[in-house]
Protein backbone atom coordinates (compact mmCIF):
# COMPACT_ATOMS: atom_id res chain seq x y z
CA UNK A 1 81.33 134.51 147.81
CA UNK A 2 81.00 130.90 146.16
CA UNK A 3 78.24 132.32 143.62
CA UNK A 4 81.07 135.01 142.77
CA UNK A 5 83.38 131.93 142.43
CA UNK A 6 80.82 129.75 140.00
CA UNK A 7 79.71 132.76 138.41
CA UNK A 8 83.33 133.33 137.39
CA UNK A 9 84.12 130.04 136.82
CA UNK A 10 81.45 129.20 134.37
CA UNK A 11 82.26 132.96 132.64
CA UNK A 12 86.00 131.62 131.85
CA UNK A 13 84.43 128.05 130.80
CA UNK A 14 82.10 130.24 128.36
CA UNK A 15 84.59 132.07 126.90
CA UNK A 16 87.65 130.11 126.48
CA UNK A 17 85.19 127.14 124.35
CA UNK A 18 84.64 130.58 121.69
CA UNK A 19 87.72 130.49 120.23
CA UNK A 20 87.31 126.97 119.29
CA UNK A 21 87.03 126.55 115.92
CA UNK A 22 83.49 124.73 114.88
CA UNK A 23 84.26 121.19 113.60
CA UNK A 24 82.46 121.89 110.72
CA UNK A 25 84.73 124.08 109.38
CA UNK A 26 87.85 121.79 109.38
CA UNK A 27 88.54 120.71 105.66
CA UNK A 28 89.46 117.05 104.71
CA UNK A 29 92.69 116.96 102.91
CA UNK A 30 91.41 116.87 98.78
CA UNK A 31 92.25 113.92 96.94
CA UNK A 32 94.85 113.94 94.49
CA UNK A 33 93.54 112.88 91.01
CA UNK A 34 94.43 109.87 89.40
CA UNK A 35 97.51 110.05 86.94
CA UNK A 36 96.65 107.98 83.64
CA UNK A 37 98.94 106.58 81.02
CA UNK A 38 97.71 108.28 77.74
CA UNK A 39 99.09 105.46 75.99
CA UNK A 40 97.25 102.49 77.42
CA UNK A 41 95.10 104.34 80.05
CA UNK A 42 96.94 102.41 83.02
CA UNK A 43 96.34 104.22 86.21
CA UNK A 44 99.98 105.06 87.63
CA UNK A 45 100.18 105.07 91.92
CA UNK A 46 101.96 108.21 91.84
CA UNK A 47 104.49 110.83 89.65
CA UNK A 48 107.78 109.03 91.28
CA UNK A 49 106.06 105.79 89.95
CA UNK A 50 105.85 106.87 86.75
CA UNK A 51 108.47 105.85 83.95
CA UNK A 52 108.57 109.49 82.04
CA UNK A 53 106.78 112.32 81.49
CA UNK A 54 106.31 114.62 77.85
CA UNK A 55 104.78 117.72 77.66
CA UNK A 56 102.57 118.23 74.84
CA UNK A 57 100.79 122.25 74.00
CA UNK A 58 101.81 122.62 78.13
CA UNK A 59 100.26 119.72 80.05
CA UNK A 60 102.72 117.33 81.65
CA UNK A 61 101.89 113.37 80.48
CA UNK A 62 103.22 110.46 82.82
CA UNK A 63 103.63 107.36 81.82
CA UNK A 64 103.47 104.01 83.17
CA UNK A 65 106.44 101.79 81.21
CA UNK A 66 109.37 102.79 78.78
CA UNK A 67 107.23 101.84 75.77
CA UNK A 68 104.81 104.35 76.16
CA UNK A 69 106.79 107.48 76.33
CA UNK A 70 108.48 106.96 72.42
CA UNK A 71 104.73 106.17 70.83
CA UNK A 72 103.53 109.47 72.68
CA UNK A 73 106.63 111.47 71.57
CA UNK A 74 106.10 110.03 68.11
CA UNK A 75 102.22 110.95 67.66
CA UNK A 76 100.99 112.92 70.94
CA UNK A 77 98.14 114.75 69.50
CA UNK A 78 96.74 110.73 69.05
CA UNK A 79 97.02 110.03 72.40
CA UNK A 80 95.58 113.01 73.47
CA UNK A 81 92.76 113.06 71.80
CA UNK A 82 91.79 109.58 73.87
CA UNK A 83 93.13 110.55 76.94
CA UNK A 84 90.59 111.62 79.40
CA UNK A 85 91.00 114.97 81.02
CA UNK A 86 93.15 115.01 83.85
């Protein structure tokens, strides 16, 4: 009767540890990339720290003081062509 019990026992331990996702499978949150003045190619912490945005040929630009948003507007496809793909 206590091998029936073990036997049992270690059948339940067996299965319940298969629906267990492996740890390798778990994903680490990505990182988000960097957002870059195209202006002065200051990194910005984040979009709500960012003082403006243009969009130029349907990419969003952030930038990182009230200066640089004008100069873009004024001559974006200069900027652009420095900025670094983002």
């Amino acid at each position: 009767m206590s091998r029936l019990l073990l036997s049992a026992a270690g059948l339940l331990l067996l299965s319940s540890s298969s629906f267990a996702a492996p740890a390798h499978t778990v994903k680490a949150a990505a990182k988000p990339a960097a957002i870059i003045c195209p202006v002065t190619g200051e990194k910005i912490a984040s979009v709500k720290d960012a003082i403006g945005s243009s969009v130029y040929k349907g990419k969003k630009y952030y930038f990182c003081c009230s200066s640089c948003k004008p100069a873009f507007d004024a001559s974006p496809a200069k900027y652009v062509k420095t900025a670094a793909v983002r």
